[in-house]
C-alpha atoms as a PDB file:
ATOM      1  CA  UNK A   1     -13.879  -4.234  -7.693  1.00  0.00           C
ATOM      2  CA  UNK A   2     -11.022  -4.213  -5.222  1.00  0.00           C
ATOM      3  CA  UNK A   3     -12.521  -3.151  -1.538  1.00  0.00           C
ATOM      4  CA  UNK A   4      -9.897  -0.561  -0.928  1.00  0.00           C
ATOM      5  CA  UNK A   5     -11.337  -0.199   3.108  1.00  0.00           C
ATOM      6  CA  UNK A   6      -8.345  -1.083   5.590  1.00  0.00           C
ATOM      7  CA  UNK A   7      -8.761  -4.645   7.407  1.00  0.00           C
ATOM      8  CA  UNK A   8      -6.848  -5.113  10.397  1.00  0.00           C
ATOM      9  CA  UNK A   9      -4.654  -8.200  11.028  1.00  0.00           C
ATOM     10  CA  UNK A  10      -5.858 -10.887  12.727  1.00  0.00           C
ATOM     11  CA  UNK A  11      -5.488 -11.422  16.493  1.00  0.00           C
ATOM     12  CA  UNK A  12      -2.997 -13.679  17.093  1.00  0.00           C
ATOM     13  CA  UNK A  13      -5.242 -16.160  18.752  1.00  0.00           C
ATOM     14  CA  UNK A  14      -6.949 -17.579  15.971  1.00  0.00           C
ATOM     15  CA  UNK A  15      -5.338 -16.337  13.329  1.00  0.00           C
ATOM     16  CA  UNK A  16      -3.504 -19.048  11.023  1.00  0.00           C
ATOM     17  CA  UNK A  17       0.200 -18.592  10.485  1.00  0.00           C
ATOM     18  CA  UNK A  18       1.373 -19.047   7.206  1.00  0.00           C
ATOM     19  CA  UNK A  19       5.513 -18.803   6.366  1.00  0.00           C
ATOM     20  CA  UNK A  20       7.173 -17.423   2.882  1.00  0.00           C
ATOM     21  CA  UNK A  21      11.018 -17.950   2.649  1.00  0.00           C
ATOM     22  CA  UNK A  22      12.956 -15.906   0.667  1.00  0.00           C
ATOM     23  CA  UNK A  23      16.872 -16.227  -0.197  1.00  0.00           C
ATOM     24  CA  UNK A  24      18.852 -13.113   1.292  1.00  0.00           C
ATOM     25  CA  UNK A  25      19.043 -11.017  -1.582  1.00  0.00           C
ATOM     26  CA  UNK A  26      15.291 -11.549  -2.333  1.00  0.00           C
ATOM     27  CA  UNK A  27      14.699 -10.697   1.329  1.00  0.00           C
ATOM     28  CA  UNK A  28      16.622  -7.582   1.431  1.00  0.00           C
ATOM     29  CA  UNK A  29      14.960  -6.049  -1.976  1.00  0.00           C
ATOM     30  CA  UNK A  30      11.366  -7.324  -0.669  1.00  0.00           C
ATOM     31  CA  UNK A  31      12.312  -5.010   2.472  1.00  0.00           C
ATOM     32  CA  UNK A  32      13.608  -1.846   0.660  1.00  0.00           C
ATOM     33  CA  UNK A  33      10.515  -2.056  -1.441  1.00  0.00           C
ATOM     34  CA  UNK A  34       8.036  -1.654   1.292  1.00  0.00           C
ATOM     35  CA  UNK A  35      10.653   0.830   2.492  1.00  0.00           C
ATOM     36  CA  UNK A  36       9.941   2.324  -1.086  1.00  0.00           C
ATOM     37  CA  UNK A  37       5.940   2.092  -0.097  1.00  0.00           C
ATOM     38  CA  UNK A  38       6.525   4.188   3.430  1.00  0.00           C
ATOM     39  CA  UNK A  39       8.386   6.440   1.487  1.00  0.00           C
ATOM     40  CA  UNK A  40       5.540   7.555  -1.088  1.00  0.00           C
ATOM     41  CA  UNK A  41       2.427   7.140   1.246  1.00  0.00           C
ATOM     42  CA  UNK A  42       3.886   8.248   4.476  1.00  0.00           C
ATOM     43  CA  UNK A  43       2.232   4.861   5.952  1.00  0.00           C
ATOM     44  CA  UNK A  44       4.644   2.492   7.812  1.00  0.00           C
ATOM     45  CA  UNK A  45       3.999  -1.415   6.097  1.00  0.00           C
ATOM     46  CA  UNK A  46       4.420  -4.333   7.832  1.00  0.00           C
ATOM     47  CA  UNK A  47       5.942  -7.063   5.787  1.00  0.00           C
ATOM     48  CA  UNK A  48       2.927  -9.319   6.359  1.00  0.00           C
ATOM     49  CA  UNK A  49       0.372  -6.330   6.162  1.00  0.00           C
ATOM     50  CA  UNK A  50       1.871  -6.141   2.740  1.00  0.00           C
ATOM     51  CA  UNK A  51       1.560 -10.235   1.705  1.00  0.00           C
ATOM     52  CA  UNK A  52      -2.216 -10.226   3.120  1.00  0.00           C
ATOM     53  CA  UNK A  53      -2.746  -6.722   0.772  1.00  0.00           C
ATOM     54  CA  UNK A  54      -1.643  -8.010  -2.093  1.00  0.00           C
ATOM     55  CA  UNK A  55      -3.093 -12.060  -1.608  1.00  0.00           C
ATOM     56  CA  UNK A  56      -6.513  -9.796  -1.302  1.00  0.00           C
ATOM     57  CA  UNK A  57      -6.292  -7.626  -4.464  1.00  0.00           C
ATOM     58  CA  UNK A  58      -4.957 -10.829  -6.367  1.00  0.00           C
ATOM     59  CA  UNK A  59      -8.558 -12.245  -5.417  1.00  0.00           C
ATOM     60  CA  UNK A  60     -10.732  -9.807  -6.342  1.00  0.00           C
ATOM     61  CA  UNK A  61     -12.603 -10.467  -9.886  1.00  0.00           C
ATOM     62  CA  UNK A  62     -11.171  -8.957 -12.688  1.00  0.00           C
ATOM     63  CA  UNK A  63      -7.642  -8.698 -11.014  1.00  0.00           C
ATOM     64  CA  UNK A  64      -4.586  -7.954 -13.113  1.00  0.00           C
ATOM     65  CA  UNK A  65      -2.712  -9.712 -10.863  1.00  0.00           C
ATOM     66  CA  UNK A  66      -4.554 -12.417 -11.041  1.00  0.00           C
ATOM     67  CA  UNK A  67      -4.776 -12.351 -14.547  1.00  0.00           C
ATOM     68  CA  UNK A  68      -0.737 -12.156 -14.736  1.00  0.00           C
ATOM     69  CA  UNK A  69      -0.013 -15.421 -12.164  1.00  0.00           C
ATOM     70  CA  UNK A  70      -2.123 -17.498 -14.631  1.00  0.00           C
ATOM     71  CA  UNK A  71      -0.277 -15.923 -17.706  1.00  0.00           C
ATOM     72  CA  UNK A  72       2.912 -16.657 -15.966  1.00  0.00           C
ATOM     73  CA  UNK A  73       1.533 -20.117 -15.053  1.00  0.00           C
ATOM     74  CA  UNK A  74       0.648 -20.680 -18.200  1.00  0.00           C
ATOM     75  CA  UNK A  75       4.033 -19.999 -19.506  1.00  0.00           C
ATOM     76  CA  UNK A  76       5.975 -21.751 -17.284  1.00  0.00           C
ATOM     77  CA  UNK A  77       4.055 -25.094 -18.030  1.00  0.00           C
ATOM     78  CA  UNK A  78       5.293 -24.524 -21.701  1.00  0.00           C
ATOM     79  CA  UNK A  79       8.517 -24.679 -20.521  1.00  0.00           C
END
């Protein structure tokens, strides 16, 4: 089951950077869409708040988005 209790980000010393790139376009939908999520829960997301949120729920056991990244893996080997 997904542990729903907020976890702060890590201090910056310490902590282990890790970079996504995105082309514009995917960059400026990514952005509206966590504009989207400040929008319906009134909470303000930072973009990497966001990635670490959803890299957690993707880990927990019997996660659908887990479940649909293998799927799509699956598919794209296929190919």
């Amino acid at each position: 089951m997904y542990d729903t209790a907020p976890r702060p980000a890590p201090k910056a010393q310490g902590a282990i950077p890790t970079t996504v790139r995105f082309d514009p376009a995917e960059a400026r939908e990514i952005d509206q869409w966590i504009v989207d999520l400040w929008e319906q829960t009134g909470i303000r997301w930072d973009k990497a708040e966001v990635m670490r949120e959803l890299l957690r729920m993707a880990r927990t056991p019997d996660s659908i988005l887990c479940d649909a990244l293998v799927a799509r893996a699956k598919r794209v080997r296929k190919l």
